[in-house]
C-alpha atoms as a PDB file:
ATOM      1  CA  UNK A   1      96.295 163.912  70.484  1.00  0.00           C
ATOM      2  CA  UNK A   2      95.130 162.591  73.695  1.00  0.00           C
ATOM      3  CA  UNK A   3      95.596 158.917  72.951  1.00  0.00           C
ATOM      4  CA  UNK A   4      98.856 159.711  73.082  1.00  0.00           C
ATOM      5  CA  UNK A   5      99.380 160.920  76.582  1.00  0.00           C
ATOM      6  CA  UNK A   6     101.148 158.561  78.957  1.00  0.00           C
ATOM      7  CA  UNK A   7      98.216 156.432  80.936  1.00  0.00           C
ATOM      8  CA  UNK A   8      97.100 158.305  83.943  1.00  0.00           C
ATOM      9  CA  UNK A   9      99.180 157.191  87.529  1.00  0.00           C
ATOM     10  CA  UNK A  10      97.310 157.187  90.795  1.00  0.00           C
ATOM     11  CA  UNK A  11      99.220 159.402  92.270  1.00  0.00           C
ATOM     12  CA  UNK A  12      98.401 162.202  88.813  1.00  0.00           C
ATOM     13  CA  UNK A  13      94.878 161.152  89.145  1.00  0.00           C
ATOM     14  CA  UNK A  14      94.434 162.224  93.056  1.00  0.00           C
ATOM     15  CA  UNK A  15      94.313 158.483  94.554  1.00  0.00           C
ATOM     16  CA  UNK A  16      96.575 157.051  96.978  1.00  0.00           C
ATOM     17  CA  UNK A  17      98.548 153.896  96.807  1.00  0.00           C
ATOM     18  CA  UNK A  18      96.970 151.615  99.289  1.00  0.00           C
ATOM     19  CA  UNK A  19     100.106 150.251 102.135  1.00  0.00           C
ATOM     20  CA  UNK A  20     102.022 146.757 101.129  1.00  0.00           C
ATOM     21  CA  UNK A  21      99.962 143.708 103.007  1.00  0.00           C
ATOM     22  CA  UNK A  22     102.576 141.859 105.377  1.00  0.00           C
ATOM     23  CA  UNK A  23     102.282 138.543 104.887  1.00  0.00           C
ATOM     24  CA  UNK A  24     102.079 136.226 108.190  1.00  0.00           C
ATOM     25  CA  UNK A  25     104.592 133.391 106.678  1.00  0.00           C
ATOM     26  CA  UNK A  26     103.838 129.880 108.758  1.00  0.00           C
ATOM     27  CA  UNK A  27     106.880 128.162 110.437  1.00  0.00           C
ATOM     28  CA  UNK A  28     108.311 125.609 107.829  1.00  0.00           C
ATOM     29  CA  UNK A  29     106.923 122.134 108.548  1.00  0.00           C
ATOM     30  CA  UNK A  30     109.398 119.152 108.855  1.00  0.00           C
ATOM     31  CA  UNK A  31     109.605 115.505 107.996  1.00  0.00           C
ATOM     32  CA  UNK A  32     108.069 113.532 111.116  1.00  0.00           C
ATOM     33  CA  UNK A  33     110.512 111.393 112.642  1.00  0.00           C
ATOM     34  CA  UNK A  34     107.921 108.828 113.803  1.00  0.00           C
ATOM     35  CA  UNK A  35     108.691 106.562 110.637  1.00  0.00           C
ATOM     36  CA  UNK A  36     112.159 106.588 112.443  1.00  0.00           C
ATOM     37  CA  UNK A  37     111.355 105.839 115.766  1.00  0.00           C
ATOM     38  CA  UNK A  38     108.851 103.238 114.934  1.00  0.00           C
ATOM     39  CA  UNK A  39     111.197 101.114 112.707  1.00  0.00           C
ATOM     40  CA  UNK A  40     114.172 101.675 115.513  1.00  0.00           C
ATOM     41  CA  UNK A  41     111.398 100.157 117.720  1.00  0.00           C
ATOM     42  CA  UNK A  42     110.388  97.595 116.077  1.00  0.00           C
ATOM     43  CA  UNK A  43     113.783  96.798 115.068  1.00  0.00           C
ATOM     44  CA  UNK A  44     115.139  96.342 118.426  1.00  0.00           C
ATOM     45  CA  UNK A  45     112.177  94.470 119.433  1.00  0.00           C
ATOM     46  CA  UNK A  46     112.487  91.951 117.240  1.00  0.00           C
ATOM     47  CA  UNK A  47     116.162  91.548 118.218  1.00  0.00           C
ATOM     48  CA  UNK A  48     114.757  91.489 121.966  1.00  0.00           C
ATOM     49  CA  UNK A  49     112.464  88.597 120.933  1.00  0.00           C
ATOM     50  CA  UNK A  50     115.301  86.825 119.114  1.00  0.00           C
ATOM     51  CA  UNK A  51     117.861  87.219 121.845  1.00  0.00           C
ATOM     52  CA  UNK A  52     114.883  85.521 124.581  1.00  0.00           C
ATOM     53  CA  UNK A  53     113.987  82.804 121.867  1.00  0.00           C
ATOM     54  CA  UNK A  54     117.704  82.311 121.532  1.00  0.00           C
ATOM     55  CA  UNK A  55     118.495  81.708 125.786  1.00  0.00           C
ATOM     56  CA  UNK A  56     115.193  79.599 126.174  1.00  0.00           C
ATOM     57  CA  UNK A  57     115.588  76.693 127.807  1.00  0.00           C
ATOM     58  CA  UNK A  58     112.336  75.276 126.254  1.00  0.00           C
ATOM     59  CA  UNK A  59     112.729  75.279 122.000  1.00  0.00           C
ATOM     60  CA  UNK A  60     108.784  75.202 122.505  1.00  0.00           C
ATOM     61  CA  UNK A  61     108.439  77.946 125.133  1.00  0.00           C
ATOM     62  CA  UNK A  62     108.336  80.993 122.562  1.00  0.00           C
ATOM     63  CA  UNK A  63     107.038  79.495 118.825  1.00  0.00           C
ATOM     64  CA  UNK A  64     104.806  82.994 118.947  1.00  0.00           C
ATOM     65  CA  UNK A  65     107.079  84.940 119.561  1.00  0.00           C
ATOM     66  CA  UNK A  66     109.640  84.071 116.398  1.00  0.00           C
ATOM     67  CA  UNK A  67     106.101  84.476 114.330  1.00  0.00           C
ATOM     68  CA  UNK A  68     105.568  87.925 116.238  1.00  0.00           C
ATOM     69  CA  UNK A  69     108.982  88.826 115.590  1.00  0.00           C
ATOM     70  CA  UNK A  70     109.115  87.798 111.620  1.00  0.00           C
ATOM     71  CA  UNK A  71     106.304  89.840 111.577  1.00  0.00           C
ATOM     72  CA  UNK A  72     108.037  93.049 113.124  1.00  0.00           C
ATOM     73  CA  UNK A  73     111.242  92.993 111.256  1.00  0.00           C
ATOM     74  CA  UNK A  74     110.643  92.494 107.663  1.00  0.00           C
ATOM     75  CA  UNK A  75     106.540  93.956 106.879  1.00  0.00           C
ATOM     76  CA  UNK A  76     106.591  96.615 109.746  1.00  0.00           C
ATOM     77  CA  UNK A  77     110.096  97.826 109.309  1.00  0.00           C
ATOM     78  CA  UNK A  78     109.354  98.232 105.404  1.00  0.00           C
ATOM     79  CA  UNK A  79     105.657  99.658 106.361  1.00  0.00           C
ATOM     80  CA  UNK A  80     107.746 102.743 108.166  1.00  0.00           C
ATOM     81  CA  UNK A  81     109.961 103.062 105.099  1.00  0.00           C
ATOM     82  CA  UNK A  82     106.863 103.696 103.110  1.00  0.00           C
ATOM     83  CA  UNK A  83     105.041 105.521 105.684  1.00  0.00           C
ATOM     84  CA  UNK A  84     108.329 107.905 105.434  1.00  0.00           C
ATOM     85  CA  UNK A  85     108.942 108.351 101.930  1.00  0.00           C
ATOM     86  CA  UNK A  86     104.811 109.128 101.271  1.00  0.00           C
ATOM     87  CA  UNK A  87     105.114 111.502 104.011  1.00  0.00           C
ATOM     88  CA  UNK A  88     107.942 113.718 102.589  1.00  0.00           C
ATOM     89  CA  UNK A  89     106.752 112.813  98.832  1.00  0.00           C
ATOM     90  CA  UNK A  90     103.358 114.964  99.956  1.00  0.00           C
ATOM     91  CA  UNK A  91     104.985 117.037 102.078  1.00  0.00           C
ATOM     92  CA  UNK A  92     107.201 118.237  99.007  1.00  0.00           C
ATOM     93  CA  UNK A  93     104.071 119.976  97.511  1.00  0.00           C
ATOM     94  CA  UNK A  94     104.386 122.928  99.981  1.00  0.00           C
ATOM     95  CA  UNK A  95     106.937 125.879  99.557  1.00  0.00           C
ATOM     96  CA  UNK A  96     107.786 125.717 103.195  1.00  0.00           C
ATOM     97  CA  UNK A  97     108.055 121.492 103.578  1.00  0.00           C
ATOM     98  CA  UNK A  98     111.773 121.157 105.096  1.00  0.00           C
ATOM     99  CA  UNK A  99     112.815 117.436 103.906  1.00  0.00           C
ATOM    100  CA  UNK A 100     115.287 115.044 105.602  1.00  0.00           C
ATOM    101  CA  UNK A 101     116.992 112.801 103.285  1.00  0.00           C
ATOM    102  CA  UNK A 102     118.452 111.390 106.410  1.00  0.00           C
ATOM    103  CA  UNK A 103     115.472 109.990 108.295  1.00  0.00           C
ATOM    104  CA  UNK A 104     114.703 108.246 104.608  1.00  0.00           C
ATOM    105  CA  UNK A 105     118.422 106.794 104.457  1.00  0.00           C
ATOM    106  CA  UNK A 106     118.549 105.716 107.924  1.00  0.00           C
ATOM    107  CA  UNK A 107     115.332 103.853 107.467  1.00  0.00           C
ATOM    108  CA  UNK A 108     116.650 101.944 104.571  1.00  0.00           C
ATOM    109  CA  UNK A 109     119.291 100.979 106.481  1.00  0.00           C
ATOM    110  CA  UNK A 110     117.246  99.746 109.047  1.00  0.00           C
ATOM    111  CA  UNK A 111     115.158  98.017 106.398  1.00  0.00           C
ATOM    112  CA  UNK A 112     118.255  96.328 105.456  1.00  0.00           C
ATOM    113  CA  UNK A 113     118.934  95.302 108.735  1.00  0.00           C
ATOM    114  CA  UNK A 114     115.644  94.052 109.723  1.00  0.00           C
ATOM    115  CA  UNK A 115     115.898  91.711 106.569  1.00  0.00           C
ATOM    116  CA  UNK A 116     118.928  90.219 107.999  1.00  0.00           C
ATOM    117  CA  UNK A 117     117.253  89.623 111.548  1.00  0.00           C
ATOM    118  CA  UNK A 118     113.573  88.038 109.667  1.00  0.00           C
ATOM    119  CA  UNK A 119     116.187  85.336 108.066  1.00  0.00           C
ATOM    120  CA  UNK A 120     117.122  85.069 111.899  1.00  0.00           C
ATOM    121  CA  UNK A 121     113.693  83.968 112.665  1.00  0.00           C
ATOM    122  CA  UNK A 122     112.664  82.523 109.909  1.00  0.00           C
ATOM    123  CA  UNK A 123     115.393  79.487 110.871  1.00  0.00           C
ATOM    124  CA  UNK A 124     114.510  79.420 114.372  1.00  0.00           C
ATOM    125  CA  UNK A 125     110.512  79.215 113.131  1.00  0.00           C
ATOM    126  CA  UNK A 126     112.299  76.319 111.100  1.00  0.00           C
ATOM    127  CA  UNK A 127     114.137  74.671 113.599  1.00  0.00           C
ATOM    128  CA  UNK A 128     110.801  74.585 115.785  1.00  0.00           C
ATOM    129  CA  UNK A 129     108.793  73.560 112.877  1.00  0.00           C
ATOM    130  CA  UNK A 130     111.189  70.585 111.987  1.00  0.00           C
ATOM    131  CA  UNK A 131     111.667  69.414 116.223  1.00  0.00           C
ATOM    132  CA  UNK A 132     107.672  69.450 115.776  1.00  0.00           C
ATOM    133  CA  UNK A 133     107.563  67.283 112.732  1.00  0.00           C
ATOM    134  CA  UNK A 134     109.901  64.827 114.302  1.00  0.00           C
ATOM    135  CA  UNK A 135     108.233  64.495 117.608  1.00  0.00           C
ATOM    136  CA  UNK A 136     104.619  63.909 115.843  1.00  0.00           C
ATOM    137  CA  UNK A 137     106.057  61.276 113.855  1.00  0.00           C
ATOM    138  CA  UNK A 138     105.694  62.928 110.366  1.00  0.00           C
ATOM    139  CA  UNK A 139     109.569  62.505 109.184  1.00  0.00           C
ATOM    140  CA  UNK A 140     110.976  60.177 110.361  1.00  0.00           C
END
């Protein structure tokens, strides 16, 4: 008959219940907004670089600069976008991870824009490429 007595409880069996642990929760972590600020950056300093290429007096003066600034828009621009969205892809593995959708939109924006500023370069790289080609004598 004893197997059919209810299990024993600590408290019926003289032993105390030991207190509930507090857990010390960490403060939720957040999607960096250096991906942002970085392609805002280089962003506008392409369009710096454009506007100085633009007002030269010289079509010769700043060649490096169109090349820095092709550089900047398009592959560093598109390096933060992917910097971003690995960030808050890993990030999304912890409980306590607090994403923003908006840093990742406004960077493709950006993205967007910074395509439409390389093109900008990319025909005043042109324009210096072909003024150098006529000058040297190789079209005539």
């Amino acid at each position: 008959m004893s197997s059919l007595l209810p299990p024993s409880t600590p408290a019926s069996s003289g032993a105390s219940i030991p207190p509930l642990e507090l857990v010390d929760y960490e403060e939720p972590r957040k999607a960096s907004v250096l991906p942002l600020l970085f392609g805002f950056l280089f962003l506008v300093a392409s369009v710096v670089i454009w506007v100085l290429d633009w007002q030269a007096v010289s079509p010769f003066t700043y060649d490096y600069f169109n090349l820095v600034g092709y550089v900047l828009t398009p592959f560093l621009v598109f390096m933060c976008v992917a910097w971003d969205a690995a960030a808050q892809r890993s990030g999304r593995r912890s409980p306590w991870f607090d994403i923003r959708p908006g840093y990742s939109k406004t960077l493709r924006a950006l993205a967007i824009v910074a395509l439409a500023i390389a093109v900008l370069h990319i025909v005043e790289i042109g324009h210096t490429v072909g003024e150098w080609a006529v000058q040297t004598g190789l079209v005539s």
